[in-house]
Protein backbone atom coordinates (compact mmCIF):
# COMPACT_ATOMS: atom_id res chain seq x y z
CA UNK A 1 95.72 71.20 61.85
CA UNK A 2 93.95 71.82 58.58
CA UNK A 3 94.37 75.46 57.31
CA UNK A 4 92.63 74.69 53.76
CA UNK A 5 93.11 77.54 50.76
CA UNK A 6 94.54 81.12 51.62
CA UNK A 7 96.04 83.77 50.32
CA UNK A 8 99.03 86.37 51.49
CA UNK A 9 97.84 89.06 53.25
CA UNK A 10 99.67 92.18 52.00
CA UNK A 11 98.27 95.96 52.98
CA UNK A 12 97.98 97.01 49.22
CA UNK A 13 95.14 94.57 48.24
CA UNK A 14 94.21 94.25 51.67
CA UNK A 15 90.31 94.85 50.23
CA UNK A 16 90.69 92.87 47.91
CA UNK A 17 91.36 89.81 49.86
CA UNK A 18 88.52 90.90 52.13
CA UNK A 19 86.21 90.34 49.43
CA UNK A 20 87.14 87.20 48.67
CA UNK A 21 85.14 84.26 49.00
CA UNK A 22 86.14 80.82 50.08
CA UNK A 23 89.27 81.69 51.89
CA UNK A 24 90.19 79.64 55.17
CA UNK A 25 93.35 81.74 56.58
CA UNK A 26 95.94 84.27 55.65
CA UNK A 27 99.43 85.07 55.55
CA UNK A 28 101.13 87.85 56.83
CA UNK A 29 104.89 88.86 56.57
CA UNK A 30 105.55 89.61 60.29
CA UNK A 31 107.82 92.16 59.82
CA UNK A 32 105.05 94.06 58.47
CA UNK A 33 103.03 93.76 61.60
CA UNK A 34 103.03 96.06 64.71
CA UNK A 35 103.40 93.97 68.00
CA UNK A 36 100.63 95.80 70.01
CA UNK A 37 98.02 96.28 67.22
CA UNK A 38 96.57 95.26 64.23
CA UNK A 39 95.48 96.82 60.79
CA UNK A 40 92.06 96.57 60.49
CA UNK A 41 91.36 94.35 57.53
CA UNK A 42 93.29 91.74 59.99
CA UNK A 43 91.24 92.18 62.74
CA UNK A 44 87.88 92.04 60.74
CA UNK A 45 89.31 88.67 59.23
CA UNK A 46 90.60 87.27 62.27
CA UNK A 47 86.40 88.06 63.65
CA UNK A 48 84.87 86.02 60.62
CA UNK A 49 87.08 83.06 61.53
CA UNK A 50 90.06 83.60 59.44
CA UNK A 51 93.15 82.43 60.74
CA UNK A 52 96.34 84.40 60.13
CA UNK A 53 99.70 83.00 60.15
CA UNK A 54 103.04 85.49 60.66
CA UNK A 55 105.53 84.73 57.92
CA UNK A 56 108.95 86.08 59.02
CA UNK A 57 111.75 87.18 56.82
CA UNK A 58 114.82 88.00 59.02
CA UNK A 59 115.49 85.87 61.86
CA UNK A 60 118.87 84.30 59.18
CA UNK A 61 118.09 80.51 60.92
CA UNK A 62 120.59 79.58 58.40
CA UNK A 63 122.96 82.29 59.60
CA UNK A 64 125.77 81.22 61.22
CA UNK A 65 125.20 83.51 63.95
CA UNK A 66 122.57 82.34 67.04
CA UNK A 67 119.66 83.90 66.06
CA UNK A 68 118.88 87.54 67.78
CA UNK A 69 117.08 87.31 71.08
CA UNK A 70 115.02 90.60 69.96
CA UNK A 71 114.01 89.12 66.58
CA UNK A 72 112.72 86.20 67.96
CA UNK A 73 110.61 88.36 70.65
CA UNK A 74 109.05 90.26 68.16
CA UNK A 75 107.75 87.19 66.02
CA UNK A 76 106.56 85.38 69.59
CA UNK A 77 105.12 88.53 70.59
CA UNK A 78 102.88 89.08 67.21
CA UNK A 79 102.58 85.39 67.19
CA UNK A 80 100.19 86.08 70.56
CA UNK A 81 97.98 89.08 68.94
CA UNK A 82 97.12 86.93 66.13
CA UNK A 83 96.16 83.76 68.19
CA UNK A 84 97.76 81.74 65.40
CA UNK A 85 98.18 78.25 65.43
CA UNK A 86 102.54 78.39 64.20
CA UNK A 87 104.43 80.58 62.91
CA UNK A 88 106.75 80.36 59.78
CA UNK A 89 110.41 81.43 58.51
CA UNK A 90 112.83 80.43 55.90
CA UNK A 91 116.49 78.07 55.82
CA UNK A 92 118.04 80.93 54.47
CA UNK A 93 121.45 83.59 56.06
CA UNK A 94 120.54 86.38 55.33
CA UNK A 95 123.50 88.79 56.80
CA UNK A 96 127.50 87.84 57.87
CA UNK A 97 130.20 88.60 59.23
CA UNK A 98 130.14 90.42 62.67
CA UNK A 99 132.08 88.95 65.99
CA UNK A 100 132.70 85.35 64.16
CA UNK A 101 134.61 86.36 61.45
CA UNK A 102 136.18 89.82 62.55
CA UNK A 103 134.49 91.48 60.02
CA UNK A 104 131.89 94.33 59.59
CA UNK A 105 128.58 93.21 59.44
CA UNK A 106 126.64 92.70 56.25
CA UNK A 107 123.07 92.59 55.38
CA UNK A 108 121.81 90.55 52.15
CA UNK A 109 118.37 92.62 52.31
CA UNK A 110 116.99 88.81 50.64
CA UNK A 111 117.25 85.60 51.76
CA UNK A 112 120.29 83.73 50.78
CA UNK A 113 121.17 80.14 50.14
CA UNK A 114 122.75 77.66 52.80
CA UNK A 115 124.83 74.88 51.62
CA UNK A 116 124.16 71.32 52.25
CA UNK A 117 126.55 70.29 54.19
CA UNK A 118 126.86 68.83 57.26
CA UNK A 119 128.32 71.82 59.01
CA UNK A 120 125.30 74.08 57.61
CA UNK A 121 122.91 71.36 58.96
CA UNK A 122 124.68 71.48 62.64
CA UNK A 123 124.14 75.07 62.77
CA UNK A 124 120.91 75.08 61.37
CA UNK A 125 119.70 72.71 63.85
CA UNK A 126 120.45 74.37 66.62
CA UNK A 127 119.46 77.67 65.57
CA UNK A 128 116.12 75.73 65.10
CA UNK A 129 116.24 74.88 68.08
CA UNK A 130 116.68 77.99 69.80
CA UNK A 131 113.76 79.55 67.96
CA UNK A 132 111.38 76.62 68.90
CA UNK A 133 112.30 77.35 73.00
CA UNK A 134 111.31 80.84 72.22
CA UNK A 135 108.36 80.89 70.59
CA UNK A 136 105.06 80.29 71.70
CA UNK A 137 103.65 78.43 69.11
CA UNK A 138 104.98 75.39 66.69
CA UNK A 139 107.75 76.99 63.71
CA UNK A 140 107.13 75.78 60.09
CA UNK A 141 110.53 76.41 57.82
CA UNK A 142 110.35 77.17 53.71
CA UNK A 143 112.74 76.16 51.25
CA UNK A 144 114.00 79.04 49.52
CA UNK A 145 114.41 79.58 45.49
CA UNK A 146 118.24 80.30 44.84
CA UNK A 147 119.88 81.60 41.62
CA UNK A 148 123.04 80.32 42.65
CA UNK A 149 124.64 76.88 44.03
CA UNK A 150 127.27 76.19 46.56
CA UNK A 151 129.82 74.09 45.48
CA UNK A 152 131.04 70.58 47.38
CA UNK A 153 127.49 70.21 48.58
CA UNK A 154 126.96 66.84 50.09
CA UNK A 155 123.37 66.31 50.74
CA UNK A 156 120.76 67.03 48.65
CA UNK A 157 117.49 69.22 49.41
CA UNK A 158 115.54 66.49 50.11
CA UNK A 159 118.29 64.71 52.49
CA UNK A 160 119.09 68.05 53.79
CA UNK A 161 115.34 68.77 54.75
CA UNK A 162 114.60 64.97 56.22
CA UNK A 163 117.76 65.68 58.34
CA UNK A 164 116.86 68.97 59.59
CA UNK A 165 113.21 67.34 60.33
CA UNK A 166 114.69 64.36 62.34
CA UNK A 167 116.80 66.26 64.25
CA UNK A 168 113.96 69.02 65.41
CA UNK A 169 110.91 68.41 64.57
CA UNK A 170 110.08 71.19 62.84
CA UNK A 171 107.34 71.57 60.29
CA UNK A 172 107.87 71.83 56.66
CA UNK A 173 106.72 75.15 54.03
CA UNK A 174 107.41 73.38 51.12
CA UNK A 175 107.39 76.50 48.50
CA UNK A 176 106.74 74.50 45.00
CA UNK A 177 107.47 78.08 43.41
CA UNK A 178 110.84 77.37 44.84
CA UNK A 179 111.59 73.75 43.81
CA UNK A 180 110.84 74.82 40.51
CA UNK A 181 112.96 77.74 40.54
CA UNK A 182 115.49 75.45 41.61
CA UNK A 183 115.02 73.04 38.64
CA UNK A 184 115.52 75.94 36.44
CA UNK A 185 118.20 77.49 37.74
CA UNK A 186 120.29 74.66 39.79
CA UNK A 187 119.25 71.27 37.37
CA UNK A 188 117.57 70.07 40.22
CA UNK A 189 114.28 67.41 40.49
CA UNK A 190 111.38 68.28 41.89
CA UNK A 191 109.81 65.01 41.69
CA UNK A 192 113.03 63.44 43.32
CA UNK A 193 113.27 66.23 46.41
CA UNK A 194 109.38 65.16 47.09
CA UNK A 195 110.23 61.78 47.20
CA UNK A 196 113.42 62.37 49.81
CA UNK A 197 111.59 64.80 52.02
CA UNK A 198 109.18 63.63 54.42
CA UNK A 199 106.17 65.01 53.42
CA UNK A 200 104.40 63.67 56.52
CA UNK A 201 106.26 67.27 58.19
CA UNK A 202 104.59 69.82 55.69
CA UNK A 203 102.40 72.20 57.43
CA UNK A 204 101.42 73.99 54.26
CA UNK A 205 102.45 74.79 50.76
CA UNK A 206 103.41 77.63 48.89
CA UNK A 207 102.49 78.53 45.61
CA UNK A 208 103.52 81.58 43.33
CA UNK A 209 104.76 83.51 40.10
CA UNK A 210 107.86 83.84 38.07
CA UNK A 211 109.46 84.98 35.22
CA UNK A 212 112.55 83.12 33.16
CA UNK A 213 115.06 85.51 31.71
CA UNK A 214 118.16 84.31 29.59
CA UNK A 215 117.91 80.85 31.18
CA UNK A 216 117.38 82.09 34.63
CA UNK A 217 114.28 81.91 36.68
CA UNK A 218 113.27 84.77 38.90
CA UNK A 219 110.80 84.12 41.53
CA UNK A 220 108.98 87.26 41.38
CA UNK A 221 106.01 87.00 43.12
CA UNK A 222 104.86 89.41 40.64
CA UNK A 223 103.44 87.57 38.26
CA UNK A 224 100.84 84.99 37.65
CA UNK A 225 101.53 81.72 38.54
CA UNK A 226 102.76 79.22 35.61
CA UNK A 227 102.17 75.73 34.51
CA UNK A 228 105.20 74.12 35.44
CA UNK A 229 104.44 75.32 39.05
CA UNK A 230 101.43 73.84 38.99
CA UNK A 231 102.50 70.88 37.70
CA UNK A 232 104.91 70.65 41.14
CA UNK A 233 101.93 71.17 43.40
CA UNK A 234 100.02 68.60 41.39
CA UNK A 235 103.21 66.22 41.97
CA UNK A 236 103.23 67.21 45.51
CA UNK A 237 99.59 66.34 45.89
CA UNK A 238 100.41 63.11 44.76
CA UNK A 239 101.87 62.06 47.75
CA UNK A 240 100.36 64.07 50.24
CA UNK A 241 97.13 66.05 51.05
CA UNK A 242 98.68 69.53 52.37
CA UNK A 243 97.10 71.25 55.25
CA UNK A 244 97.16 74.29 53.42
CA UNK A 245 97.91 75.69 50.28
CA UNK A 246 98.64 79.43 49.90
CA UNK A 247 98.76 82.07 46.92
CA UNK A 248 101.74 84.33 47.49
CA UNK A 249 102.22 87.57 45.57
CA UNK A 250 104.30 90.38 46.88
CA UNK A 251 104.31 93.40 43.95
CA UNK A 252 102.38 94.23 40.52
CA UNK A 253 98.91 93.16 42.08
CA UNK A 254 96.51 92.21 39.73
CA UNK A 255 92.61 92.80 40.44
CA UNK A 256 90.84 90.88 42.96
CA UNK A 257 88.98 88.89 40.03
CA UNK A 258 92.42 87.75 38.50
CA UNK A 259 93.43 86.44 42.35
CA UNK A 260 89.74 84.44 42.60
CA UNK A 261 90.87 82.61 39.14
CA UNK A 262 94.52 81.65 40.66
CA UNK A 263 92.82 80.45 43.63
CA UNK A 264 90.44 78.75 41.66
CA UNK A 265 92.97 77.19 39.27
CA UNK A 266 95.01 76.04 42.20
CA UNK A 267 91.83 74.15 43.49
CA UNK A 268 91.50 72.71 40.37
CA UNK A 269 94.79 71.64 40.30
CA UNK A 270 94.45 69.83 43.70
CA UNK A 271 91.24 68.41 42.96
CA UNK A 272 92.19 66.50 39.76
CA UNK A 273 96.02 65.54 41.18
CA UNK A 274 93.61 64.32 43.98
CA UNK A 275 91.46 62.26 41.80
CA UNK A 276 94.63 60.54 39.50
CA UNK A 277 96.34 59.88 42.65
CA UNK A 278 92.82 57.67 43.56
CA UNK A 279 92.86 56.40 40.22
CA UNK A 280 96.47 54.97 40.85
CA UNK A 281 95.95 53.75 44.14
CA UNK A 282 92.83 51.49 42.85
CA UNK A 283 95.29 50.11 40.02
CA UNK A 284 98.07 49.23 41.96
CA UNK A 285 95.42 47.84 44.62
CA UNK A 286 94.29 45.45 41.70
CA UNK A 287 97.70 44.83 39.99
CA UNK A 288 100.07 41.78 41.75
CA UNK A 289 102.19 42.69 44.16
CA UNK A 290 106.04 43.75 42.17
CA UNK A 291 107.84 43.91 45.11
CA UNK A 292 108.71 47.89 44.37
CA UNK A 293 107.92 49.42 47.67
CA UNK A 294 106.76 52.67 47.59
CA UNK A 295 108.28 55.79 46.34
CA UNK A 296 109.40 57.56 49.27
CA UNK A 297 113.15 58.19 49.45
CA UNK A 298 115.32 56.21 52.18
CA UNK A 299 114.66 58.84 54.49
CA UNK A 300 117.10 60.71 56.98
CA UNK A 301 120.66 59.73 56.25
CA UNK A 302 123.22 58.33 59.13
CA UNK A 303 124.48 61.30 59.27
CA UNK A 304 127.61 62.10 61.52
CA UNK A 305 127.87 65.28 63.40
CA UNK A 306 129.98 68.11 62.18
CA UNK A 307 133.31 68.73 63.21
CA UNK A 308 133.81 71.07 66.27
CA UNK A 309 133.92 74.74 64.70
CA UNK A 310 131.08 73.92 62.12
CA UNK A 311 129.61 77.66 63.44
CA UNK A 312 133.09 79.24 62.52
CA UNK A 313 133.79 77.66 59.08
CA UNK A 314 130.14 78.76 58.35
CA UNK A 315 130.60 82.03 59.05
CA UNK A 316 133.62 82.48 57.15
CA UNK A 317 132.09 80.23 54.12
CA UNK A 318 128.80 82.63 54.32
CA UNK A 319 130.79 86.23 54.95
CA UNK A 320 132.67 85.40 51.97
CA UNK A 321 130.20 84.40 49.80
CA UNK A 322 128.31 87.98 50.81
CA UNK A 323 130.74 89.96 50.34
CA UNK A 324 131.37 89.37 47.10
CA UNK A 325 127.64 89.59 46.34
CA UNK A 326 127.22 93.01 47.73
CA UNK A 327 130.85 94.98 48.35
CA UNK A 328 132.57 93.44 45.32
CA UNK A 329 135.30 91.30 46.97
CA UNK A 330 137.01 88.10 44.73
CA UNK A 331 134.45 85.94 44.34
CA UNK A 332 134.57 82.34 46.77
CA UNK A 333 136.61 79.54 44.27
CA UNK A 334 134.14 76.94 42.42
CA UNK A 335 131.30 79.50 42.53
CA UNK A 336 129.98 80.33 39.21
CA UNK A 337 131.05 83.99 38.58
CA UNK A 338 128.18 84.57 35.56
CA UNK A 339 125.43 83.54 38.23
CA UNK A 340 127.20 85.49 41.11
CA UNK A 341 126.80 88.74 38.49
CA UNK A 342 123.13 88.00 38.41
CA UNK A 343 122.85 87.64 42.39
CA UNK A 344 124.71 91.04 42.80
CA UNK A 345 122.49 92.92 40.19
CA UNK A 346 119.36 91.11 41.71
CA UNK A 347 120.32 92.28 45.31
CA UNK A 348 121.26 95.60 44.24
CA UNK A 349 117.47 96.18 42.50
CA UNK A 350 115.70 94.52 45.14
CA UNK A 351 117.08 97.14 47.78
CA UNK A 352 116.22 99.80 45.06
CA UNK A 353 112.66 98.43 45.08
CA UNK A 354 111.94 98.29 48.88
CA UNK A 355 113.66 101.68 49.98
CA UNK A 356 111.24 102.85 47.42
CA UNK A 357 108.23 101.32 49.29
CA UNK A 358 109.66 102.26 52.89
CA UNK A 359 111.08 105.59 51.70
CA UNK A 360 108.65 106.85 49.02
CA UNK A 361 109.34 110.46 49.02
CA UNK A 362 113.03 109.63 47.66
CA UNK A 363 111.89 108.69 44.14
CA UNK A 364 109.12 111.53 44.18
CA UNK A 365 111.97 113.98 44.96
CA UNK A 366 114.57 112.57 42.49
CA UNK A 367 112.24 111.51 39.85
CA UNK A 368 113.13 109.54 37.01
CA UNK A 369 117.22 109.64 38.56
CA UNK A 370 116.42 108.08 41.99
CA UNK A 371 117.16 104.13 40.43
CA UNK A 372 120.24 104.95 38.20
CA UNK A 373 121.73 106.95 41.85
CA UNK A 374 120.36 104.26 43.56
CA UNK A 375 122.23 101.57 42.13
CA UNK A 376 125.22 104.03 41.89
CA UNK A 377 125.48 104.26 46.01
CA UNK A 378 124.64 100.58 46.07
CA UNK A 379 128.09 99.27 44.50
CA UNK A 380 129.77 101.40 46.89
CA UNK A 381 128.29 101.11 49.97
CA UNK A 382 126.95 97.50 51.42
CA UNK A 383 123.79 97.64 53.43
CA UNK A 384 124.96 97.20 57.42
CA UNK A 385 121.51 98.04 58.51
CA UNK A 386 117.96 97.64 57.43
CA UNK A 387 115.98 99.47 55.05
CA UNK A 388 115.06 102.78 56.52
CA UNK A 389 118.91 103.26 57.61
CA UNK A 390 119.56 102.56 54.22
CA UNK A 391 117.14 105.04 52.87
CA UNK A 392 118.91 107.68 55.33
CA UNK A 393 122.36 106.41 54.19
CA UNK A 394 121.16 106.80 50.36
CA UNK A 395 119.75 110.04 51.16
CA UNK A 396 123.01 111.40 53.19
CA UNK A 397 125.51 110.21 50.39
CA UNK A 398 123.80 112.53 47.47
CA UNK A 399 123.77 115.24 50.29
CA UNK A 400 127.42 115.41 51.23
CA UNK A 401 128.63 114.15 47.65
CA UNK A 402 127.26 117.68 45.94
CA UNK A 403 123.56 117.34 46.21
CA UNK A 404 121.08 117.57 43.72
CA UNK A 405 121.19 120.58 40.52
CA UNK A 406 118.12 121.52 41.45
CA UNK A 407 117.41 123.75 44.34
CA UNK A 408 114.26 122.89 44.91
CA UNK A 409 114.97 118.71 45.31
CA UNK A 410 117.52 120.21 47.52
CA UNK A 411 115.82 121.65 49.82
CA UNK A 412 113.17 118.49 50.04
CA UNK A 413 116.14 115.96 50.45
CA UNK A 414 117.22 117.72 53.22
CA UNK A 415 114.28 118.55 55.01
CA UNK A 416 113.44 114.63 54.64
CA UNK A 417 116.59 113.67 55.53
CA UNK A 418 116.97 115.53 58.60
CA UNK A 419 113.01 114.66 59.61
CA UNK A 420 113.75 111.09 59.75
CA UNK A 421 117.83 111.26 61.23
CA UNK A 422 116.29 110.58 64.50
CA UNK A 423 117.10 112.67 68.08
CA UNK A 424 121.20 112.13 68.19
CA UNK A 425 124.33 114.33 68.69
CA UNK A 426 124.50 115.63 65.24
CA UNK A 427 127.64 113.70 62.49
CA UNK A 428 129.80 116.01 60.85
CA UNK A 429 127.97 114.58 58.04
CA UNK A 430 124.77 116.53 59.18
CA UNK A 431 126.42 119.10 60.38
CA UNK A 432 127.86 119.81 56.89
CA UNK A 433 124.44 119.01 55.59
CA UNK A 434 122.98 121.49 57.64
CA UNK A 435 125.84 123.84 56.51
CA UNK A 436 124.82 123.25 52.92
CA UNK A 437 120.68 123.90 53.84
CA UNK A 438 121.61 127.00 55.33
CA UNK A 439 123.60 128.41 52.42
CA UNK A 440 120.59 126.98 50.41
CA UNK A 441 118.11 129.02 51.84
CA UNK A 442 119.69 132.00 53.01
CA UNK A 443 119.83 131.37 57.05
C-alpha cells in the first residue's frame, strides 16, 4: 500500500490543506471525527482521491487495562465512513488505576511512556491483539516521544518494537520526531533503533516540530520542523522507502505557503537520502566482499513470556508512576524526580491548553486569570474524566470555592456552567451554585 506525501488534517487549516498541491492522503485524529458524518473539507478530499487515515489518541494499548470495547467501536466505526485502508494509534497508557489496582481512576490527558520490559510487552501484545479482532481494517502503532525513562528497562526500543511486531503483526508509525526527541531527552540512538526495528513493518512515517528548552526537548508540533529531524528521516530512508511520509502539526499554524515549503523540504530530504543510499549500494556492489553482513539488528529476541500477573504488576507500576505525575503522590524509586517535575508541569499546561480549545468561553470569561486558576485547580484535582468533564469540573470548583469578583463573569460562568451540566438530578454542588445565581441576580 503506497500512501506517498500527506499532511495532518486538522479543522483550523482545513483550507489550507485543501489548497495544497501534490498531496496523496491525510491524517485525521479520530477523536476529532463524528462517526455518522463528515466535515466537509474531508468529504471534498476523500472525492478528488485523497485517502484519509484516522489517527487515534485514547484507546491506552499500552494500558494495562484491556482496551474499552466502546473506544474501539468508535475508531472501527469511523474507520468505515472514511473507506481507509488502516487505521493508526500509539504504544502509549494513557490513564491507571481503576478495578486492577483498587484505586480511583486517572487520566494522563497525553500519552505516556511504557517500559520495556517483558511484562509491558505481554500486555501490550495482547491488547494488540484485541484491537486487531475489532477493527475492520489493518492497525499501524507509533512510537511515542517521552521526557522521562523507566528505570530497569530490559529491551530496548528497537527490540521492544521487533518483539511487539513478531508477536502480532502489526504495522509500524515510526514518528522520527519522536526518536529524536528520545535522543535528546533519554541518550538514546536513532541510527541504532532503525537498525533493531524491522523496518520491513512501517506503514508510514511521521515527521514534525520541536523546541529544546534547558536540555529538554518538547515535541510540540508547533513549530517548524528542524534539521536533526530531518536528518532521522534521511537515516530512515536509508534503509527503507516508506509508504508514506506525513507532516504533523497540531497548534501555532503557520500559512499554507510555509506548510508547501516543509512538504517540499521533506521531499527533498527523501529524494537526496534516496540518491546516497544508490550511491552506496553501487560501491559496495563494486567493493570485495568483507564479510560484514548488513546492518540490520539481530532481529526479535528469544524472548520468554512474562510471569503470570504481568497485567497486575503493570498496573500497579503504571498507577504509580501517574499518580505522582498528576495528584502529587511520592514519586516511583529510580525515577528521576527533576524530569518527573517537568512531566507534571507539562501535563498540567497541556490540559490548560485543550480545555481552552474544547471549552473556549472559559478563558473569554476569565480573561487573562483563566491559566494561573487553571493550573491552580489542576494540582488539586486529577483529571478522572475527559476534557469537557474537566472543563465542567474547572468551571464548578471557582463556582462553589467563592466565584469570581466580578459580577458580571459571574453570572456568565454560571449560565455556562449550568448550559453544559447535562439533564441529571441536580449535586448539592449545583444546587448551591444555583443558590449563589439566584442571590446574584435577584430571583
Amino acid at each position: 500500500m503506497k500512501l506517498g506525501i500527506g499532511i495532518g488534517w486538522r479543522p483550523e487549516i482545513a483550507a489550507e490543506v485543501e489548497a495544497l498541491t501534490g498531496i496523496d492522503w491525510v491524517e485525521a485524529v479520530a477523536e476529532n471525527l463524528c462517526a455518522d458524518h463528515l466535515p466537509g473539507s474531508l468529504v471534498r478530499l476523500r472525492e478528488r482521491g485523497v485517502t484519509v487515515v484516522p489517527h487515534g489518541v485514547s484507546l491506552g494499548l499500552g494500558g494495562a487495562d484491556r482496551p474499552d470495547a466502546g473506544r474501539l467501536a468508535s475508531l472501527a466505526a469511523r474507520a468505515e465512513l472514511l473507506g481507509t485502508p488502516l487505521v493508526t494509534e500509539h504504544i502509549a497508557f494513557v490513564r491507571a488505576g481503576g478495578p486492577l489496582t483498587a484505586t480511583p481512576r486517572l487520566e494522563a490527558g497525553h500519552l505516556l511512556p511504557v517500559p520495556r520490559t517483558w511484562d509491558a510487552l505481554e500486555v501490550l501484545c495482547e491488547n494488540v491483539r484485541i484491537a486487531q479482532d475489532s477493527l475492520p481494517v489493518p492497525l499501524a502503532l507509533e512510537n511515542i516521544a517521552a521526557l522521562i525513562s523507566w528505570p530497569d528497562e530490559e529491551l530496548t526500543e528497537g527490540q521492544f518494537l521487533a518483539e511487539l511486531v513478531e508477536r502480532t503483526g502489526v504495522r509500524l508509525l515510526i514518528d522520527v520526531a519522536n526518536l529524536h526527541t528520545n535522543h535528546v531527552n533519554r541518550g538514546e540512538d536513532p541510527a541504532k533503533a532503525l537498525d533493531e526495528l524491522p523496518v520491513e513493518a512501517i506503514a508510514y512515517v511521521h515527521v514534525a516540530g520541536g523546541v529544546e528548552k534547558d536540555g529538554v526537548w518538547h515535541d510540540t508540533h508547533a513549530h517548524p520542523v528542524t534539521a536533526p529531524v530531518l536528518d532521522v528521516l534521511a537515516e530512515l530512508r536509508s534503509r527503507v522507502d516508506p509508504p508514506g511520509v506525513l507532516l504533523e502539526r497540531d497548534d501555532a499554524f503557520p500559512p499554507g505557503a510555509e506548510l508547501a515549503a516543509e512538504l517540499e523540504t521533506i521531499r527533498g530530504t527523501l529524494r537526496a537520502a534516496a540518491e546516497l543510499k544508490t550511491v552506496r549500494g553501487t560501491l559496495r556492489a563494486a567493493a570485495p566482499d568483507s564479510g560484514a553482513g548488513n546492518s540490520r539488528g539481530a532481529g526479535p529476541l528469544a524472548g520468554k513470556p512474562a510471569a503470570p500477573g504481568a497485567r497486575d504488576r503493570t498496573a500497579v507500576a503504571q498507577t504509580a508512576l501517574l499518580s505522582s505525575l498528576v495528584a502529587g503522590t511520592p514519586a516511583p524509586e529510580a525515577f528521576d524526580h527533576r524530569r518527573l517535575r517537568v512531566q507534571s508541569r507539562a501535563l498540567a499546561a497541556k490540559r490548560a491548553d485543550v480545555v481552552a480549545k474544547v471549552a473556549p468561553e472559559l478563558p473569554r470569561i476569565l480573561g487573562d486569570g483563566y491559566r494561573a486558576a487553571f493550573l491552580d485547580y489542576a494540582r488539586a484535582r486529577p483529571m478522572s474524566g475527559g476534557y469537557r468533564r474537566d472543563a465542567l469540573d474547572f468551571a464548578e470548583r471557582i463556582l462553589i470555592s467563592g466565584g469570581l469578583a466580578v459580577p458580571v463573569a459571574q453570572r456568565r460562568l454560571t449560565h455556562w456552567w449550568e448550559d453544559r451540566s447535562g439533564p441529571r438530578p441536580p449535586r448539592r454542588t449545583a444546587r448551591l451554585v444555583r443558590a449563589a445565581r439566584a442571590v446574584l441576580v435577584g430571583k
